[in-house]
Protein backbone atom coordinates (compact mmCIF):
# COMPACT_ATOMS: atom_id res chain seq x y z
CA UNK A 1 0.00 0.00 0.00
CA UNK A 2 2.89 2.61 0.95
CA UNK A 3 4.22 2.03 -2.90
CA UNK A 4 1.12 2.67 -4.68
CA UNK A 5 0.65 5.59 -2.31
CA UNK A 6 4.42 7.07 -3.37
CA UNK A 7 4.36 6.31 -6.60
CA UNK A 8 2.89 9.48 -7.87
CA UNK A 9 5.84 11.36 -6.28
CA UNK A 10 8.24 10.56 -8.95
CA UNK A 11 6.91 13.51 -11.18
CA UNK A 12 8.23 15.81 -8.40
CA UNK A 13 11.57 13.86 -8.89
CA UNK A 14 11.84 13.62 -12.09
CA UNK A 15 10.97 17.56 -12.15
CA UNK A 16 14.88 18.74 -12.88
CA UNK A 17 15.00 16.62 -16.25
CA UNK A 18 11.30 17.53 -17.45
CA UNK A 19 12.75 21.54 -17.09
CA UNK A 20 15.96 20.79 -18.42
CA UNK A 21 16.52 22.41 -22.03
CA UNK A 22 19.11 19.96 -22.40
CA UNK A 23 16.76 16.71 -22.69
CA UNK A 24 15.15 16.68 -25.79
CA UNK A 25 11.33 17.84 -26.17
CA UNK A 26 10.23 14.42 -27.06
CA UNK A 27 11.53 12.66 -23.92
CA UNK A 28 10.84 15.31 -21.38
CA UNK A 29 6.83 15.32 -23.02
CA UNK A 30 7.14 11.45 -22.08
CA UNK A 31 8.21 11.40 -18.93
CA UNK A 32 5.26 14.03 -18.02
CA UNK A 33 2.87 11.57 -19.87
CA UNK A 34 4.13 9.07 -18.21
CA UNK A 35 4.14 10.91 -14.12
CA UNK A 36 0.41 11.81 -14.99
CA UNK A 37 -0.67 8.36 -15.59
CA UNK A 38 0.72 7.25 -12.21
CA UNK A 39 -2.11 8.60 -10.37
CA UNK A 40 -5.36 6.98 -12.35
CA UNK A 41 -3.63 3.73 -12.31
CA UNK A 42 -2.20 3.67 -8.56
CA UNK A 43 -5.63 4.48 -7.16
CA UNK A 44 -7.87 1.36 -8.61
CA UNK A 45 -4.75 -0.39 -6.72
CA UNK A 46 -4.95 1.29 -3.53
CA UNK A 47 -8.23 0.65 -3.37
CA UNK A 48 -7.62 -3.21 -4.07
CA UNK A 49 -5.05 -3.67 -1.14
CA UNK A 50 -7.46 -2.04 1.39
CA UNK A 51 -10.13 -4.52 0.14
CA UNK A 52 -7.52 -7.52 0.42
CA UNK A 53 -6.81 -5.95 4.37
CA UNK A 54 -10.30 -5.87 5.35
CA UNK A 55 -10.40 -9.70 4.26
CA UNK A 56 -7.66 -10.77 6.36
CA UNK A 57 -8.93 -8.27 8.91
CA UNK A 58 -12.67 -10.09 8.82
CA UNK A 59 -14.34 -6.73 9.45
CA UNK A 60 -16.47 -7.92 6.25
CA UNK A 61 -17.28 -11.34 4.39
CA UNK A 62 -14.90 -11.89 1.72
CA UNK A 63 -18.08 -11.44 -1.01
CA UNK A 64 -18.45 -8.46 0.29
CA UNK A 65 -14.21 -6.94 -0.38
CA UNK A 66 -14.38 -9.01 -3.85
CA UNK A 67 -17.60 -7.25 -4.94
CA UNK A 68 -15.74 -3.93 -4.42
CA UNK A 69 -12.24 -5.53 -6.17
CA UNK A 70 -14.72 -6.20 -9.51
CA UNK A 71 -16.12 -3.24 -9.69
CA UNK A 72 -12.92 -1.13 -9.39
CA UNK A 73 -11.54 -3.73 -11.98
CA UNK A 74 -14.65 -3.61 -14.29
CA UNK A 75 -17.09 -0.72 -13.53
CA UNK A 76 -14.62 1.93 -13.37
CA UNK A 77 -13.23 2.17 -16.30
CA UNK A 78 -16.26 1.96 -18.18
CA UNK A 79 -17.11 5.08 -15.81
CA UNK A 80 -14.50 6.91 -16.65
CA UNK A 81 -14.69 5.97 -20.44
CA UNK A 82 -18.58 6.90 -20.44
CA UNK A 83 -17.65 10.40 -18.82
CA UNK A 84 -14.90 11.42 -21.08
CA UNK A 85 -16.88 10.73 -24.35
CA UNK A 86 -19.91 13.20 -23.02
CA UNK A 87 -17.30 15.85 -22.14
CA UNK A 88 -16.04 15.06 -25.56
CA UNK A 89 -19.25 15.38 -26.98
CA UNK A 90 -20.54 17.90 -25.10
CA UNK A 91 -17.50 20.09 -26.10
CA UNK A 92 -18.01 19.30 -30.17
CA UNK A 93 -21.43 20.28 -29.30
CA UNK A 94 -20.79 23.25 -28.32
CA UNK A 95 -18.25 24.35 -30.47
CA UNK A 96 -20.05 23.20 -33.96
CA UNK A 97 -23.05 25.11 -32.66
CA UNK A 98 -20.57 27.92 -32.10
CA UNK A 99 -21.77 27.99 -28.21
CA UNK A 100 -17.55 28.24 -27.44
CA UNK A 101 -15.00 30.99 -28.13
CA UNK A 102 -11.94 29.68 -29.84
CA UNK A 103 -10.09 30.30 -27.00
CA UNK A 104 -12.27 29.04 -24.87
CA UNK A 105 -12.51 25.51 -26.57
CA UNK A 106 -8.56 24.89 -26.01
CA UNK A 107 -8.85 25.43 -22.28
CA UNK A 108 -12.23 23.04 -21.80
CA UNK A 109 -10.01 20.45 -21.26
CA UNK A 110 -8.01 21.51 -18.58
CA UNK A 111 -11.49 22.53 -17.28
CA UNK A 112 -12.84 19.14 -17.30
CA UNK A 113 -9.61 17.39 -15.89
């Protein structure tokens, strides 16, 4: 549990080469791909190890902790797949219908992060 909850640091490490004009543009955009994926995947994870501790703990039936396993497994990406294609949509929506400033339409994204 204590590495999927440090994991996410290792943007903050990694922050001297990602400023550096001396790595190329192409790597340093990786790495900051990369240090922004850490946190959507360590989470579903977290959640899974304090599931498998409340089994060996027996403060629930083990039904109960693999229930919430399957659905971080299963059910939450489809969430979070569902959810970005409305914000998707409802940003082509708006735009086409000319609903959006230009400008406006570049920074819906960061608004809907």
């Amino acid at each position: 549990m204590l590495a999927t909850i440090l994991a996410p640091t290792d943007a903050i490490l990694a922050q001297a080469v990602v400023s550096s004009s001396r790595v190329p543009v192409c790597i340093r955009q990786a790495i900051n791909v990369e240090s922004a994926l850490n946190d959507g995947i360590g989470l579903p994870f977290l959640l899974i190890f304090f599931s498998l501790a409340g089994i060996s703990e027996g403060s629930q039936n083990t039904v109960f902790w693999l229930t919430i396993i399957l659905e971080q497994i299963f059910l939450g990406p489809v969430v979070g797949v569902t959810i970005g294609y409305f914000r998707g949509y409802l940003i082509y929506f708006s735009s086409s219908k000319q609903l959006m400033n230009k400008s406006f339409e570049n920074l819906s994204v960061l608004a809907f992060r």
